[in-house]
PDB file of N, CA and C in Angstrom:
ATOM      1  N   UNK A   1       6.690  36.920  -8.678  1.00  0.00           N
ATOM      2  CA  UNK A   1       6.100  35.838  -9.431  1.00  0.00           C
ATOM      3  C   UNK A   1       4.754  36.259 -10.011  1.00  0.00           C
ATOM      4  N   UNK A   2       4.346  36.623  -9.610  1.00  0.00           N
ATOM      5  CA  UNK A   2       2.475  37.567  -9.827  1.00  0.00           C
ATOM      6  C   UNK A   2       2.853  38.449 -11.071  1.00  0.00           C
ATOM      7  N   UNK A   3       3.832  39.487 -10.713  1.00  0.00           N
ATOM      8  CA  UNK A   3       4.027  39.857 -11.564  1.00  0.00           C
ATOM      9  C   UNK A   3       4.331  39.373 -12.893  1.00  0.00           C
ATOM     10  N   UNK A   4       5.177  38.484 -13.121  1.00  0.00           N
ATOM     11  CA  UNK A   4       5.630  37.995 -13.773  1.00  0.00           C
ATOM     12  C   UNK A   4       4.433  37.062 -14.623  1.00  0.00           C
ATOM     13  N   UNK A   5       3.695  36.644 -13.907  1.00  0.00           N
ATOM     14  CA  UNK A   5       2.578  35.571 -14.285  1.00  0.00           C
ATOM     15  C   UNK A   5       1.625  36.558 -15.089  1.00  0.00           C
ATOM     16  N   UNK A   6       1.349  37.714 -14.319  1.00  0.00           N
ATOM     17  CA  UNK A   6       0.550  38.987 -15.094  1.00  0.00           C
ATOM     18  C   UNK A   6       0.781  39.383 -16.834  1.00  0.00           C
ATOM     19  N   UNK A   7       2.173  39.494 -16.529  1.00  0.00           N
ATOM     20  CA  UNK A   7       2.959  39.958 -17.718  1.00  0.00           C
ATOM     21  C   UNK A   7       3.071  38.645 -18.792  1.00  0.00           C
ATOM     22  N   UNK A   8       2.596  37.590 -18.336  1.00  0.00           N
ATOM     23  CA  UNK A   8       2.601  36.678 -19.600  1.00  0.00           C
ATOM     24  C   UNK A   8       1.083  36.329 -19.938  1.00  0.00           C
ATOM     25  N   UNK A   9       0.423  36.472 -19.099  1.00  0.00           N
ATOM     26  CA  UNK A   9      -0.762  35.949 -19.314  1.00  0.00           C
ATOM     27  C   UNK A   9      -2.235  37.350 -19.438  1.00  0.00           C
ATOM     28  N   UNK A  10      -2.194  38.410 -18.811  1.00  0.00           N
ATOM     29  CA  UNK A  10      -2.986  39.373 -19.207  1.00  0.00           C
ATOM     30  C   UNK A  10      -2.845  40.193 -20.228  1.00  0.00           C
ATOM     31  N   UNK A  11      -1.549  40.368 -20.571  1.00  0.00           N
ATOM     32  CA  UNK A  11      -1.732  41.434 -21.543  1.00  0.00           C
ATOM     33  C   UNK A  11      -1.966  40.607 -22.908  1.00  0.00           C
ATOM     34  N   UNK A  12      -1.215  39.226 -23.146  1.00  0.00           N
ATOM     35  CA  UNK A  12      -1.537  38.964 -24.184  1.00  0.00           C
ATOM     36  C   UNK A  12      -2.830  38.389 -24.578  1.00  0.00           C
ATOM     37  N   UNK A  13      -3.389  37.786 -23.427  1.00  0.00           N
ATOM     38  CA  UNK A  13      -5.170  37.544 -23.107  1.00  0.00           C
ATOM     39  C   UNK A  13      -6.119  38.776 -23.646  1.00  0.00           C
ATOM     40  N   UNK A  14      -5.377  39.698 -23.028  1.00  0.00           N
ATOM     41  CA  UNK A  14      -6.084  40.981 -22.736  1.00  0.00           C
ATOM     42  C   UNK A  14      -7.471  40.755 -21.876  1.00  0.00           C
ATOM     43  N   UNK A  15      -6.786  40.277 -20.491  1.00  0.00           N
ATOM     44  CA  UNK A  15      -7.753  40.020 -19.520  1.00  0.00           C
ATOM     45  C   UNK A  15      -7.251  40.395 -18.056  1.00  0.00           C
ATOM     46  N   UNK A  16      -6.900  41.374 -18.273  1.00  0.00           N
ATOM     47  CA  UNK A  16      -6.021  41.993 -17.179  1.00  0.00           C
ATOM     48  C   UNK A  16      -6.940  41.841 -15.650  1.00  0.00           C
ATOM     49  N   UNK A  17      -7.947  42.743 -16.510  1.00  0.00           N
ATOM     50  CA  UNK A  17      -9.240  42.631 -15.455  1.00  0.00           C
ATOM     51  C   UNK A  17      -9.442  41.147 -14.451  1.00  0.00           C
ATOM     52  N   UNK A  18      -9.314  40.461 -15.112  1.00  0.00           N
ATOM     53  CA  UNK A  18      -9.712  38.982 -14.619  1.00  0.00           C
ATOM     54  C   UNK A  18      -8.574  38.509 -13.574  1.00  0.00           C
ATOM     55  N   UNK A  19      -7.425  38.397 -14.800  1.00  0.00           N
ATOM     56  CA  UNK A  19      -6.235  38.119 -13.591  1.00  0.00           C
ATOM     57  C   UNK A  19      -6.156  38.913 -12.243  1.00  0.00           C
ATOM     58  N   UNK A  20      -6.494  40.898 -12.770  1.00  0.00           N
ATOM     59  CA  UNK A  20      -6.596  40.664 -10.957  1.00  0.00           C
ATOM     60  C   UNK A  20      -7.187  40.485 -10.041  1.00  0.00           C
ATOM     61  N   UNK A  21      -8.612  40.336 -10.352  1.00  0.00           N
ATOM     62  CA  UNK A  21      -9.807  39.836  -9.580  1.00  0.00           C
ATOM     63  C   UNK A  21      -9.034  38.205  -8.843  1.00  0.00           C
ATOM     64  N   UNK A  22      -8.682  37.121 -10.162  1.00  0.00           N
ATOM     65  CA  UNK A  22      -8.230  36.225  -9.130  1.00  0.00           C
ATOM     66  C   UNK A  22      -6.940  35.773  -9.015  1.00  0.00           C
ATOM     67  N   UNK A  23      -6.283  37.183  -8.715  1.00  0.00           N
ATOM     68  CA  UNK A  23      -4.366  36.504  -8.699  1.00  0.00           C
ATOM     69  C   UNK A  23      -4.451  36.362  -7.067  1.00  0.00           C
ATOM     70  N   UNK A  24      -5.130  36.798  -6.267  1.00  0.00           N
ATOM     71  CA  UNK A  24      -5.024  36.590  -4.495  1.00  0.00           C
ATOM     72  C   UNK A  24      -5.319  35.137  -4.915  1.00  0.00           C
ATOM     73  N   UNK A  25      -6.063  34.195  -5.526  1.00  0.00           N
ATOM     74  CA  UNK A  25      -5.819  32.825  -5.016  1.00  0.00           C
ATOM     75  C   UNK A  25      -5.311  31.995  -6.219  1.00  0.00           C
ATOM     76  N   UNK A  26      -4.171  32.834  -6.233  1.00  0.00           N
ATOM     77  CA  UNK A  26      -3.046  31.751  -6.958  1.00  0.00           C
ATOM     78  C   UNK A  26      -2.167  31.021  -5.999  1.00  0.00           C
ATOM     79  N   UNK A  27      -1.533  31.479  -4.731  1.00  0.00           N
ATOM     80  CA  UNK A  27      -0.718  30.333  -3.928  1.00  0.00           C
ATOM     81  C   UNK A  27      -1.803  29.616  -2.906  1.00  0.00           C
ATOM     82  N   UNK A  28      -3.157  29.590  -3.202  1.00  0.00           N
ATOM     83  CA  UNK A  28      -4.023  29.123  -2.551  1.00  0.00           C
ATOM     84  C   UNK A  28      -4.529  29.479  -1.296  1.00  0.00           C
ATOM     85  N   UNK A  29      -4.720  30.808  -1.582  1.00  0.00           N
ATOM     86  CA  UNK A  29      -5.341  31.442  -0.274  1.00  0.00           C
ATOM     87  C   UNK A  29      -6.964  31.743  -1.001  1.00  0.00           C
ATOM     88  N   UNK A  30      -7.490  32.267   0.070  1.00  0.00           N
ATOM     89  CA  UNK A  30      -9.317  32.353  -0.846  1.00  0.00           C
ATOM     90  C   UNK A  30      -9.016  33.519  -1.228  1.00  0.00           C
ATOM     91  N   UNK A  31     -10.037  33.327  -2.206  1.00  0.00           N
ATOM     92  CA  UNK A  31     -10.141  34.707  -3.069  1.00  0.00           C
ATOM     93  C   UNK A  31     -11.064  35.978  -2.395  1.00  0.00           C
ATOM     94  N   UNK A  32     -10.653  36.966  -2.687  1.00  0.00           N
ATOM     95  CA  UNK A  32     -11.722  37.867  -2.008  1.00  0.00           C
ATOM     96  C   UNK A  32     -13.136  37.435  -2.122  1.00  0.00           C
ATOM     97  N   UNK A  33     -13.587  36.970  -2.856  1.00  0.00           N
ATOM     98  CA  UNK A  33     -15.166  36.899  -3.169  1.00  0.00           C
ATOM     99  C   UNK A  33     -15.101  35.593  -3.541  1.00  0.00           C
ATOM    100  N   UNK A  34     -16.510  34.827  -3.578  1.00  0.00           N
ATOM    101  CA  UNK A  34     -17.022  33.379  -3.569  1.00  0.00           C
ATOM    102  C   UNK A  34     -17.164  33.432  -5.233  1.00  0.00           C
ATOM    103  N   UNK A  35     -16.553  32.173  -5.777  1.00  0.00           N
ATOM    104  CA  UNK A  35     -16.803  31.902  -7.360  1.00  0.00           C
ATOM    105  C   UNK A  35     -17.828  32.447  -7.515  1.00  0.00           C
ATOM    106  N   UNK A  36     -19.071  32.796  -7.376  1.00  0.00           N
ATOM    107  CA  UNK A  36     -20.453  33.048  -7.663  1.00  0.00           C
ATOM    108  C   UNK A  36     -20.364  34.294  -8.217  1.00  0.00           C
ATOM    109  N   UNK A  37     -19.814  35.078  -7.264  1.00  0.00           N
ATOM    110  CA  UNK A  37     -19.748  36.770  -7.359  1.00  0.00           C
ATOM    111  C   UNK A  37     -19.039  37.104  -8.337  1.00  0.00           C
ATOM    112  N   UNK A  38     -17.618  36.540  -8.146  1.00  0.00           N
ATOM    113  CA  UNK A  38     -16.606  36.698  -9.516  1.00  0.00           C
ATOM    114  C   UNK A  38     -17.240  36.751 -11.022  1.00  0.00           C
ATOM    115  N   UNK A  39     -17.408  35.269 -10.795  1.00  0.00           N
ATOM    116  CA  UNK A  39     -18.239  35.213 -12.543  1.00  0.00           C
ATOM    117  C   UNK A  39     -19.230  36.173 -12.724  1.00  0.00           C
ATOM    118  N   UNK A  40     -19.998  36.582 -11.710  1.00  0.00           N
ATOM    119  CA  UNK A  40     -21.298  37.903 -12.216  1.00  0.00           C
ATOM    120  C   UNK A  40     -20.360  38.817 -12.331  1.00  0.00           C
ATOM    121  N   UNK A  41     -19.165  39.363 -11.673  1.00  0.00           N
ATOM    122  CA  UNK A  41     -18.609  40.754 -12.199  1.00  0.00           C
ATOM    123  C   UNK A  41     -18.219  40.412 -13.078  1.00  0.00           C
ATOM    124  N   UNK A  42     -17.523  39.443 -13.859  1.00  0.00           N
ATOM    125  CA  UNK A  42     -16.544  38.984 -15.135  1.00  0.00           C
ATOM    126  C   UNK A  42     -17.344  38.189 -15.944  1.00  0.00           C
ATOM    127  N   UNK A  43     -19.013  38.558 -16.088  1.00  0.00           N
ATOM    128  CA  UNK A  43     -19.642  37.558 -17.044  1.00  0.00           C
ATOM    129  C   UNK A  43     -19.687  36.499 -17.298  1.00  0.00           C
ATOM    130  N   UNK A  44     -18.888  35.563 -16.910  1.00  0.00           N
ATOM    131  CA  UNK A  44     -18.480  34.223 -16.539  1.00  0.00           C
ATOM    132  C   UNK A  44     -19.062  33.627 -16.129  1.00  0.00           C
ATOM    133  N   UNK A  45     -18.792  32.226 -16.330  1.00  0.00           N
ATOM    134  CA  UNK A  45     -19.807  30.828 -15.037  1.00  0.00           C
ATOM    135  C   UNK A  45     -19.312  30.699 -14.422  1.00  0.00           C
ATOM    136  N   UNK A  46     -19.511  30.203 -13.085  1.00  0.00           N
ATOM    137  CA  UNK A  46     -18.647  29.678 -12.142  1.00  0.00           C
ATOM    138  C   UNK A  46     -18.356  28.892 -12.111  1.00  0.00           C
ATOM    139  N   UNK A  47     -18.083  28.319 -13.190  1.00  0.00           N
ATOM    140  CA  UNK A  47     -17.199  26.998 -13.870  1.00  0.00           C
ATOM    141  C   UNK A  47     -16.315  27.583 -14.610  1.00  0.00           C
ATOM    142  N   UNK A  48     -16.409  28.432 -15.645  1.00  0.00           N
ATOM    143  CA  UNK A  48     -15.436  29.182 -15.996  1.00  0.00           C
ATOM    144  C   UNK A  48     -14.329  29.681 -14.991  1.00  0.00           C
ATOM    145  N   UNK A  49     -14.660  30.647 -14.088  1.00  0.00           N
ATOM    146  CA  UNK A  49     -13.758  31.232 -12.877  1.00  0.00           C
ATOM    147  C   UNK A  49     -13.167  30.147 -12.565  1.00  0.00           C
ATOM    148  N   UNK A  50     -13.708  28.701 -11.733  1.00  0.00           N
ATOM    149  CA  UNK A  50     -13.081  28.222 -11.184  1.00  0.00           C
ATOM    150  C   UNK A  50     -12.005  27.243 -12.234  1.00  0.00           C
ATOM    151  N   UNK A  51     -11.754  27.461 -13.071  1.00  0.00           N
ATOM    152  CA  UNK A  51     -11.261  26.794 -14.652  1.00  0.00           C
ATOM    153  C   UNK A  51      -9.975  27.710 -14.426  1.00  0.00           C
ATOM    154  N   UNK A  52     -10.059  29.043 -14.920  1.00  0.00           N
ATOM    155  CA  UNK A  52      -9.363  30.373 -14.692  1.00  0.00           C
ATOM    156  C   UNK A  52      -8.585  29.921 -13.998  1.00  0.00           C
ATOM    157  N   UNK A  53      -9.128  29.997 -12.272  1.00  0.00           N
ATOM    158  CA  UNK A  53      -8.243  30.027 -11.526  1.00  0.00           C
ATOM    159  C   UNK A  53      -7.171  28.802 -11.368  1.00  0.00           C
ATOM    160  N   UNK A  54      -8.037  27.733 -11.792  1.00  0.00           N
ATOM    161  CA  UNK A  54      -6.733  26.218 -11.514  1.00  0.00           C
ATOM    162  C   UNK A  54      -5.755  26.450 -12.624  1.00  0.00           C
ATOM    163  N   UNK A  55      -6.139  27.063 -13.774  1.00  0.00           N
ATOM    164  CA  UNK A  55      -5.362  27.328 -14.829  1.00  0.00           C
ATOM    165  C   UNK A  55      -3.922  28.423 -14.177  1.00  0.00           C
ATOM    166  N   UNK A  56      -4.398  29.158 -13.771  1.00  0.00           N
ATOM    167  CA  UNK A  56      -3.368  30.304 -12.999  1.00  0.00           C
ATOM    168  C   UNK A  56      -2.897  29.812 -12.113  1.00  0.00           C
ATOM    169  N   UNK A  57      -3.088  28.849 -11.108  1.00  0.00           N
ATOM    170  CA  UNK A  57      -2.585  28.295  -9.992  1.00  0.00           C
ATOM    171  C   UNK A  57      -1.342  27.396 -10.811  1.00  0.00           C
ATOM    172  N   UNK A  58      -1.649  26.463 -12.057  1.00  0.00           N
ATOM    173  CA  UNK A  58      -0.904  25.798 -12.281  1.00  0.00           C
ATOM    174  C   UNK A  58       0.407  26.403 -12.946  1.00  0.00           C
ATOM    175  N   UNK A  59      -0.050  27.508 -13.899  1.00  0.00           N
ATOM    176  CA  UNK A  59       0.969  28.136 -14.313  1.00  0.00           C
ATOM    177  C   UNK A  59       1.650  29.082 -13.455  1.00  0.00           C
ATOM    178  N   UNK A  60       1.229  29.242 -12.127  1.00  0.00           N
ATOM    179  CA  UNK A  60       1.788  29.638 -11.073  1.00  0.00           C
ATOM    180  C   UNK A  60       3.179  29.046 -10.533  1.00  0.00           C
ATOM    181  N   UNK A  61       2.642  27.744 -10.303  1.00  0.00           N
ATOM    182  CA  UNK A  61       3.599  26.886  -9.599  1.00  0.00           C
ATOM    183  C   UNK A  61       4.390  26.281 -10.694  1.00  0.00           C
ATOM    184  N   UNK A  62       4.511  26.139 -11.965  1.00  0.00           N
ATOM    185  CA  UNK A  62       5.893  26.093 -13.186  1.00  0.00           C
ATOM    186  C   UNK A  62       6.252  27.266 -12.853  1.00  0.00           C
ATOM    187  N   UNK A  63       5.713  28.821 -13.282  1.00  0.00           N
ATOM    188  CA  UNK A  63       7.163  29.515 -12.664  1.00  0.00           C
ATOM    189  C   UNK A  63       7.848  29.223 -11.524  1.00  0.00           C
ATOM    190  N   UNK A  64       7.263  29.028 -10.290  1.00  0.00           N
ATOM    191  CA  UNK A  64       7.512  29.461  -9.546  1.00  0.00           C
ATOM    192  C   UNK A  64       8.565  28.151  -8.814  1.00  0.00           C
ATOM    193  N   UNK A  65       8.796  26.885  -9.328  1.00  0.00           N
ATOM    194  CA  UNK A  65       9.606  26.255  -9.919  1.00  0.00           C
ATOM    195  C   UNK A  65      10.817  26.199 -10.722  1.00  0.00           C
ATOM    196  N   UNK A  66      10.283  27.061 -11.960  1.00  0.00           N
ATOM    197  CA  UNK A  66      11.687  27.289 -12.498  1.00  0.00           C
ATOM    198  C   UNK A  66      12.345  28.420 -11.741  1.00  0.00           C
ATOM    199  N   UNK A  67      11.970  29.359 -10.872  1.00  0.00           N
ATOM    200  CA  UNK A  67      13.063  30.060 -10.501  1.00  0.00           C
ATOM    201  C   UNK A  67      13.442  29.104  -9.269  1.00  0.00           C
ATOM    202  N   UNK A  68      12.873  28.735  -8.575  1.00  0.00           N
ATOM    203  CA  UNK A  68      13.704  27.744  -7.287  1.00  0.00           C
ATOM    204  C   UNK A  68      14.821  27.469  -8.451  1.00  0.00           C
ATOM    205  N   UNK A  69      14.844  26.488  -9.381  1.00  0.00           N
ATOM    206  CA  UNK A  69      16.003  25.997 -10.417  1.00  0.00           C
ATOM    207  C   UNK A  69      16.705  26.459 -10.640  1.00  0.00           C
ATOM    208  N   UNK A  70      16.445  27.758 -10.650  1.00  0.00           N
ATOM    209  CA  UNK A  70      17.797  28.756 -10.926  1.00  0.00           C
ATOM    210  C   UNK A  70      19.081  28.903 -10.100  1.00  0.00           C
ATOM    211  N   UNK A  71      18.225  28.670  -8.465  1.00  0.00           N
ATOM    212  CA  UNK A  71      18.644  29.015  -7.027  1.00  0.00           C
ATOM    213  C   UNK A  71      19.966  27.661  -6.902  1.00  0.00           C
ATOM    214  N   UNK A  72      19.643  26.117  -7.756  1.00  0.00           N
ATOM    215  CA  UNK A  72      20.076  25.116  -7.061  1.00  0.00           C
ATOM    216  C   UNK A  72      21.050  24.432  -7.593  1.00  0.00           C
ATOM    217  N   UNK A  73      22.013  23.441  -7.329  1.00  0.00           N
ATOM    218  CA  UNK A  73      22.414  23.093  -8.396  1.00  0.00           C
ATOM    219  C   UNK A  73      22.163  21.611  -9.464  1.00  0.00           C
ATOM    220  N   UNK A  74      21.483  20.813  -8.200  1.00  0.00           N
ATOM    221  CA  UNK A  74      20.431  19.698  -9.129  1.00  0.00           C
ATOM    222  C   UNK A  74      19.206  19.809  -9.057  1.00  0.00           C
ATOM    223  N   UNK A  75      18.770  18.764 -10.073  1.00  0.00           N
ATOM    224  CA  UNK A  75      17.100  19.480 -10.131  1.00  0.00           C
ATOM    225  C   UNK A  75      16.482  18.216  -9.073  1.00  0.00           C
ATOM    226  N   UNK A  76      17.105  17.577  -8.119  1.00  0.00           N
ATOM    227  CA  UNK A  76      16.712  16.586  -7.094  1.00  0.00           C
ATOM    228  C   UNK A  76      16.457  17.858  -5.524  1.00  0.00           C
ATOM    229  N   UNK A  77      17.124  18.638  -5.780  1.00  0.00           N
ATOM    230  CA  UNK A  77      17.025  20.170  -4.973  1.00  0.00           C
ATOM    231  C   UNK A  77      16.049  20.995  -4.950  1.00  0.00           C
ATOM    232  N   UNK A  78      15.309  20.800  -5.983  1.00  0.00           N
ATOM    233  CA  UNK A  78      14.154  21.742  -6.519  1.00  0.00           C
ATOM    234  C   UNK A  78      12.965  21.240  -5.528  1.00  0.00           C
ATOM    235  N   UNK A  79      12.790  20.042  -5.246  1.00  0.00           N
ATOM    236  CA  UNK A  79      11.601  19.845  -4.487  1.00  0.00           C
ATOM    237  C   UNK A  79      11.951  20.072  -3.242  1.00  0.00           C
ATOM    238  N   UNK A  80      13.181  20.008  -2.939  1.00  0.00           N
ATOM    239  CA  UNK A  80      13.662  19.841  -1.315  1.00  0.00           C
ATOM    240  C   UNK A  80      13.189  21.636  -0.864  1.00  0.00           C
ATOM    241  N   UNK A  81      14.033  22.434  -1.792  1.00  0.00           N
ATOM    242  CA  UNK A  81      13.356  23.791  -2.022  1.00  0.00           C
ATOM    243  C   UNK A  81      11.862  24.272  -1.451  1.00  0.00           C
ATOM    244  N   UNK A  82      10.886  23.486  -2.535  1.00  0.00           N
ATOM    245  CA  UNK A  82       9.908  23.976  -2.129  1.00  0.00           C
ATOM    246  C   UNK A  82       9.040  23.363  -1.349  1.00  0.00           C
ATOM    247  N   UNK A  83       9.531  22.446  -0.637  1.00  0.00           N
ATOM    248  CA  UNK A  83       9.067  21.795   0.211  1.00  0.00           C
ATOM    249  C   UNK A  83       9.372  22.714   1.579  1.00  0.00           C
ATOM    250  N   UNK A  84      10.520  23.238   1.319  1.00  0.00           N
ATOM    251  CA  UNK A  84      11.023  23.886   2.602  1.00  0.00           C
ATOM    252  C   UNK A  84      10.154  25.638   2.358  1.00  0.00           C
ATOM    253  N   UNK A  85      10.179  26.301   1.133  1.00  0.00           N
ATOM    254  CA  UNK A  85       9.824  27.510   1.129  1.00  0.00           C
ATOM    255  C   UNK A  85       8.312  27.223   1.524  1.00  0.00           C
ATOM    256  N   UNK A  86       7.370  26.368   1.262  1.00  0.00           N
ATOM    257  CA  UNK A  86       6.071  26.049   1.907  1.00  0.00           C
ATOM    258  C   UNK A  86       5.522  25.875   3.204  1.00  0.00           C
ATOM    259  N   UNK A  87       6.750  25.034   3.734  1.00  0.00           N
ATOM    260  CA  UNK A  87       6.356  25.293   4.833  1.00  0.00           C
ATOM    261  C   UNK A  87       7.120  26.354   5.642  1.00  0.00           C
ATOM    262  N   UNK A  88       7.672  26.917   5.202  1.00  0.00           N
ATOM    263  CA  UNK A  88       8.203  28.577   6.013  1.00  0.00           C
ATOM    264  C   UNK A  88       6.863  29.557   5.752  1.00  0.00           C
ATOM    265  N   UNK A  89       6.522  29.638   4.692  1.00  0.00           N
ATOM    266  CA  UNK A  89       4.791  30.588   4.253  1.00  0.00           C
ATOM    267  C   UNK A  89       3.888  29.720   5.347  1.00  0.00           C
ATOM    268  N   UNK A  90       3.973  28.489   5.469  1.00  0.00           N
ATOM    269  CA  UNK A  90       2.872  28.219   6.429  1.00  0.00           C
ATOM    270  C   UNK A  90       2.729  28.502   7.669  1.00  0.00           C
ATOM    271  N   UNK A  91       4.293  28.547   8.487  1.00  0.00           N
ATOM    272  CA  UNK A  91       4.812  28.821   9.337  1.00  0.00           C
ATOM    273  C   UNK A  91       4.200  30.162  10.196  1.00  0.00           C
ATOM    274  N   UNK A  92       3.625  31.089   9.412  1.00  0.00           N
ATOM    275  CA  UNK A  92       3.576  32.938   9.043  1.00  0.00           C
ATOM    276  C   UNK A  92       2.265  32.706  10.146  1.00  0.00           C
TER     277      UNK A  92
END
């Protein structure tokens, strides 16, 4: 899915750099470093970063949606899905 999210959104951005600084908190884990730090390496505000990142989180979770869809055969399945793949990652 990362991958995939990479390949639509950095190269044609051409912000490769950025996405990978904050693709660790796209399924909502913390990011290596505190918004503060980010934006000083990436010139950014830390309003910007944290913009970035809800932006990537959201287009995170539409992919990551439409492939559950792929998996099911109604789309009343799709939440049951990731209701269940969430809490198996939490499980860890």
């Amino acid at each position: 899915m990362r991958r995939k999210l990479s390949i639509q959104k950095a190269p044609t951005a051409g912000k490769e750099a950025l996405f990978n600084l904050l693709a660790d908190g796209l399924t909502g884990n913390a990011l290596s470093e505190p918004y503060a730090e980010l934006a000083l390496k990436l010139g950014l505000t830390e309003a910007a970063v944290k913009m970035t990142v809800h932006r990537l989180r959201k287009r995170y979770g539409e992919l990551l949606r439409l492939e559950v869809a792929q998996t099911v055969v109604t789309s009343a399945e799709i939440d049951q899905e990731l209701r269940h793949l969430l809490s198996a990652l939490a499980a860890k």
